[in-house]
C-alpha atoms as a PDB file:
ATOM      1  CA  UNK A   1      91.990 104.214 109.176  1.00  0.00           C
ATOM      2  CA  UNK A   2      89.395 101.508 110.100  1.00  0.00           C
ATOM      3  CA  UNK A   3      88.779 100.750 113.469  1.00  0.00           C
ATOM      4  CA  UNK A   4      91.140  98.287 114.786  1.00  0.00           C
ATOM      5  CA  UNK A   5      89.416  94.899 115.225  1.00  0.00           C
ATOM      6  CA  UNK A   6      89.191  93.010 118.605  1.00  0.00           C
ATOM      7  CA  UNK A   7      92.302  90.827 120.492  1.00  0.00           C
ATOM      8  CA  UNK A   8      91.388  87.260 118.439  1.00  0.00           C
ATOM      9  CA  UNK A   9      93.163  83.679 119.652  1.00  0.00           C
ATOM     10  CA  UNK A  10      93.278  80.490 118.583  1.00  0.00           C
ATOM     11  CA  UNK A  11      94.163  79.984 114.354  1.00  0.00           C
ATOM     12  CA  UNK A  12      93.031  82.011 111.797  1.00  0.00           C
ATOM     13  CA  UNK A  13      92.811  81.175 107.520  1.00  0.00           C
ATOM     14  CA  UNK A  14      95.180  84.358 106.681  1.00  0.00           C
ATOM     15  CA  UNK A  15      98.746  84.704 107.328  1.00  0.00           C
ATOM     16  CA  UNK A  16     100.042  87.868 108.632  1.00  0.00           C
ATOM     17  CA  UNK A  17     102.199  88.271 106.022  1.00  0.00           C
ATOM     18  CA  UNK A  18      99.201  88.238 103.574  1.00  0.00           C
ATOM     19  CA  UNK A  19      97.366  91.008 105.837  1.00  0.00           C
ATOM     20  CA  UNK A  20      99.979  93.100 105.994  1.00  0.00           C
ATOM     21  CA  UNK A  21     100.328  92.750 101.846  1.00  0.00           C
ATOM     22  CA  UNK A  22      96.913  93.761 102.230  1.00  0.00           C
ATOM     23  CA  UNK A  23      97.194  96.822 104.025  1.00  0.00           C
ATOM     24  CA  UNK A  24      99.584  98.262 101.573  1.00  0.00           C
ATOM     25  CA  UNK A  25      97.672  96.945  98.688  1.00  0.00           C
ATOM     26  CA  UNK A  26      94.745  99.545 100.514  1.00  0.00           C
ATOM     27  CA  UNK A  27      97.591 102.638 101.570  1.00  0.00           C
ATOM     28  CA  UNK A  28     100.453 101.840  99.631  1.00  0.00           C
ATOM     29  CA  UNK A  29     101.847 104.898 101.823  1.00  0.00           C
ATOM     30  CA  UNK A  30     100.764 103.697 105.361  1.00  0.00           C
ATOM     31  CA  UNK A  31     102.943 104.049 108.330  1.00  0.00           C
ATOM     32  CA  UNK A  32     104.224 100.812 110.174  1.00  0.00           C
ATOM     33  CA  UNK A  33     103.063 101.889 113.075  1.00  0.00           C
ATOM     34  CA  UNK A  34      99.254 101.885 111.505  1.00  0.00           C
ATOM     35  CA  UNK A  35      99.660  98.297 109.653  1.00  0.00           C
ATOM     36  CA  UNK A  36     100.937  97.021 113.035  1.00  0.00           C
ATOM     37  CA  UNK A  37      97.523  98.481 114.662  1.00  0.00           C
ATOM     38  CA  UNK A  38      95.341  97.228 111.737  1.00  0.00           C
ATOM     39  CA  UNK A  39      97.066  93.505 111.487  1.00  0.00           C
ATOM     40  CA  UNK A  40      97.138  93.141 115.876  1.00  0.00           C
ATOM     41  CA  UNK A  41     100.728  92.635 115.439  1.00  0.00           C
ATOM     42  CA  UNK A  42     103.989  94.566 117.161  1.00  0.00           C
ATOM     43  CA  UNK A  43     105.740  97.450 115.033  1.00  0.00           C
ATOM     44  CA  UNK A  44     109.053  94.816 115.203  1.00  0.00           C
ATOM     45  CA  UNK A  45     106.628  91.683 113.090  1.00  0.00           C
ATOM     46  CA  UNK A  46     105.454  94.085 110.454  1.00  0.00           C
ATOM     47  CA  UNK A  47     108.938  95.383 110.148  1.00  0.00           C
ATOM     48  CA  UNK A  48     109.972  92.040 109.656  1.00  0.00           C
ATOM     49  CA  UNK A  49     107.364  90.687 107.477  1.00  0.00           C
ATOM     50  CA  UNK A  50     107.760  93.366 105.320  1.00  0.00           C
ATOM     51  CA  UNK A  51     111.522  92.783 105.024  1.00  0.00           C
ATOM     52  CA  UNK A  52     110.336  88.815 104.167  1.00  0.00           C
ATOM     53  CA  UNK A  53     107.942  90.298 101.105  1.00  0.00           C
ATOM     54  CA  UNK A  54     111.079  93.232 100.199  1.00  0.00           C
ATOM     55  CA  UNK A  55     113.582  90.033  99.803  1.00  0.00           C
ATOM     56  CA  UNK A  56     111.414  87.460  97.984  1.00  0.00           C
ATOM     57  CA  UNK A  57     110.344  90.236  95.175  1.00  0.00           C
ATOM     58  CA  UNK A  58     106.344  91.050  96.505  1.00  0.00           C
ATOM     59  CA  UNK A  59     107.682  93.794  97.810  1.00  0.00           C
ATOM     60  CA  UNK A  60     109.497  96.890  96.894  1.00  0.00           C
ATOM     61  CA  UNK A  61     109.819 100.709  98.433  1.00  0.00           C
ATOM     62  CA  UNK A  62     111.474 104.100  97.606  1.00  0.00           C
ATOM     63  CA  UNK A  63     111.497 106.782 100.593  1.00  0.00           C
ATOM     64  CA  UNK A  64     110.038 110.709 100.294  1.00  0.00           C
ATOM     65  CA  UNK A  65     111.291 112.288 103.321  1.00  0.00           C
ATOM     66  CA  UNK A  66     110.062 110.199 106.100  1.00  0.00           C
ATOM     67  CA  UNK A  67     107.312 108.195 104.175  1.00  0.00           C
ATOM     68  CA  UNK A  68     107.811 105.405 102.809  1.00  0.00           C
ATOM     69  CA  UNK A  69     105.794 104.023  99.501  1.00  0.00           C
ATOM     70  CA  UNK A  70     105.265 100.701  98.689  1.00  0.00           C
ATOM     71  CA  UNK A  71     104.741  98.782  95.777  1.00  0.00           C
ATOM     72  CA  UNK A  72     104.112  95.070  95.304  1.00  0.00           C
ATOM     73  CA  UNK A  73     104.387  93.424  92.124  1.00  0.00           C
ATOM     74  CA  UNK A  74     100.978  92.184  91.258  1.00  0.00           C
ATOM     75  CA  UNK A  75     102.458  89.504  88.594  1.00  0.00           C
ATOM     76  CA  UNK A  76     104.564  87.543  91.705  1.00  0.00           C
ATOM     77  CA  UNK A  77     103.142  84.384  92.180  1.00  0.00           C
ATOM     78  CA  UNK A  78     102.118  83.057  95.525  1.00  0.00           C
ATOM     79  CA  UNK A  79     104.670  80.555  97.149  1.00  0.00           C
ATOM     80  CA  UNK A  80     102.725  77.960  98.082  1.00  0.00           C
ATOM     81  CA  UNK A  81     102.414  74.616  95.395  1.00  0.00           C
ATOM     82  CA  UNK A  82      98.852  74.473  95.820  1.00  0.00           C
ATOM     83  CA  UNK A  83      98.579  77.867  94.683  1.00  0.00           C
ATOM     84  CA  UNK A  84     101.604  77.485  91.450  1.00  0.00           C
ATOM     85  CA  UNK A  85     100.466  79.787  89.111  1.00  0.00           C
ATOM     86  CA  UNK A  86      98.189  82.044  91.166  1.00  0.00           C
ATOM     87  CA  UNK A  87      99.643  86.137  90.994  1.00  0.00           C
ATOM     88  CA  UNK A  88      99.396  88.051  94.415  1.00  0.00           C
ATOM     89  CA  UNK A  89      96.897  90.613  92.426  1.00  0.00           C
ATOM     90  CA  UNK A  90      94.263  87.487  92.731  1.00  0.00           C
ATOM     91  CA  UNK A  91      94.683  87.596  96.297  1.00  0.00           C
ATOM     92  CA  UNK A  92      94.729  91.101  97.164  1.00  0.00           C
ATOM     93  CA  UNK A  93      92.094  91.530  95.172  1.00  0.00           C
ATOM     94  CA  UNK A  94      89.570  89.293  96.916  1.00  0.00           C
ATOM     95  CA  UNK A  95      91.351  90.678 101.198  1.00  0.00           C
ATOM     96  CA  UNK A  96      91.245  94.506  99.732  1.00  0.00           C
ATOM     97  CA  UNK A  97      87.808  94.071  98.405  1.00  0.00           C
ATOM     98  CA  UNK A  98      86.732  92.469 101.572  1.00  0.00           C
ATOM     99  CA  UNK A  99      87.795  95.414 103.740  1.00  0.00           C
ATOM    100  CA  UNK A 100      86.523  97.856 102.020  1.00  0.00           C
ATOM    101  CA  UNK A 101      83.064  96.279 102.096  1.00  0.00           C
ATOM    102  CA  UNK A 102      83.533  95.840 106.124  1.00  0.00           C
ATOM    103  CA  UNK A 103      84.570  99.525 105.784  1.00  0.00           C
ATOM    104  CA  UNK A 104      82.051 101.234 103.651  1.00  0.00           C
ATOM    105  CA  UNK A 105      84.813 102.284 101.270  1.00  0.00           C
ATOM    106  CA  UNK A 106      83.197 102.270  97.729  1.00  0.00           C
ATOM    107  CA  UNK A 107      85.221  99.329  95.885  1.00  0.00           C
ATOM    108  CA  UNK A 108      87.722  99.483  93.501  1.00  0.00           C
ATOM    109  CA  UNK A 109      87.701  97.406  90.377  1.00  0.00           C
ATOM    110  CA  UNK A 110      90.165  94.576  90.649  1.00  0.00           C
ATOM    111  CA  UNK A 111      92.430  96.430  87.781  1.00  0.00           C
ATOM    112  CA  UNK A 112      92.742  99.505  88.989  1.00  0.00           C
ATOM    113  CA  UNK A 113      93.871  97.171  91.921  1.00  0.00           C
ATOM    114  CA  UNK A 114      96.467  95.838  89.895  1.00  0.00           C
ATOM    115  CA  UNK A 115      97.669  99.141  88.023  1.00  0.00           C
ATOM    116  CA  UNK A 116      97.898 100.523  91.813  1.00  0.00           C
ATOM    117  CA  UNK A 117     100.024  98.117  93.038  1.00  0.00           C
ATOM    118  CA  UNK A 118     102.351  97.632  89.311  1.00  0.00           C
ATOM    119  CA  UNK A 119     106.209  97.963  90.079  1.00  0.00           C
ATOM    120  CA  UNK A 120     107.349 100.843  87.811  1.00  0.00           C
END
């Protein structure tokens, strides 16, 4: 995991529910614990947000043991009017690309992207 990024106040242009889309777009196995750490929010938020994303379809998991793995449907379309039309795979693509250039990651292709994140 990246190091987690300095205590930030005042607005920002991403939600938190898009970051923490974002961080399971990047580990669709990651721990809440380590999306709460990478987004600056509590355990409880990410827990919730992801419950948000799980109810309006972005969202889906099955449990192996005591992991959980994620899987976001790439084809959902973002809520928002301004963006009608516009999948989620557009947007992760552009946030996951972006951290793995802060990271030094090598980047992935925005398709494999999208067959990563395709619901079953």
């Amino acid at each position: 995991m990246a190091a987690v990024p300095e205590s930030h106040t005042g607005w920002t242009f991403i939600t938190s529910h898009a970051r923490v889309l974002a961080a399971i777009a990047d580990n669709p196995n990651i721990r809440i614990r380590d999306i709460a750490a990478r987004c600056r929010l509590t355990e409880r938020a990410v827990a919730r947000i992801i419950s948000d994303l799980e109810q309006d379809g972005y969202l889906s998991h099955t449990r192996e043991g005591r992991t959980n793995t994620y899987r976001i449907d790439p084809d959902k379309v973002l809520r928002h009017p301004a963006e009608a039309g516009l999948p989620v795979a557009s947007l992760l693509s552009l946030l996951v690309q972006d951290e793995t250039r802060r990271t030094g990651a090598p980047t992935a292709p925005t398709q494999q992207l999208v067959d990563a994140t395709a619901v079953s």
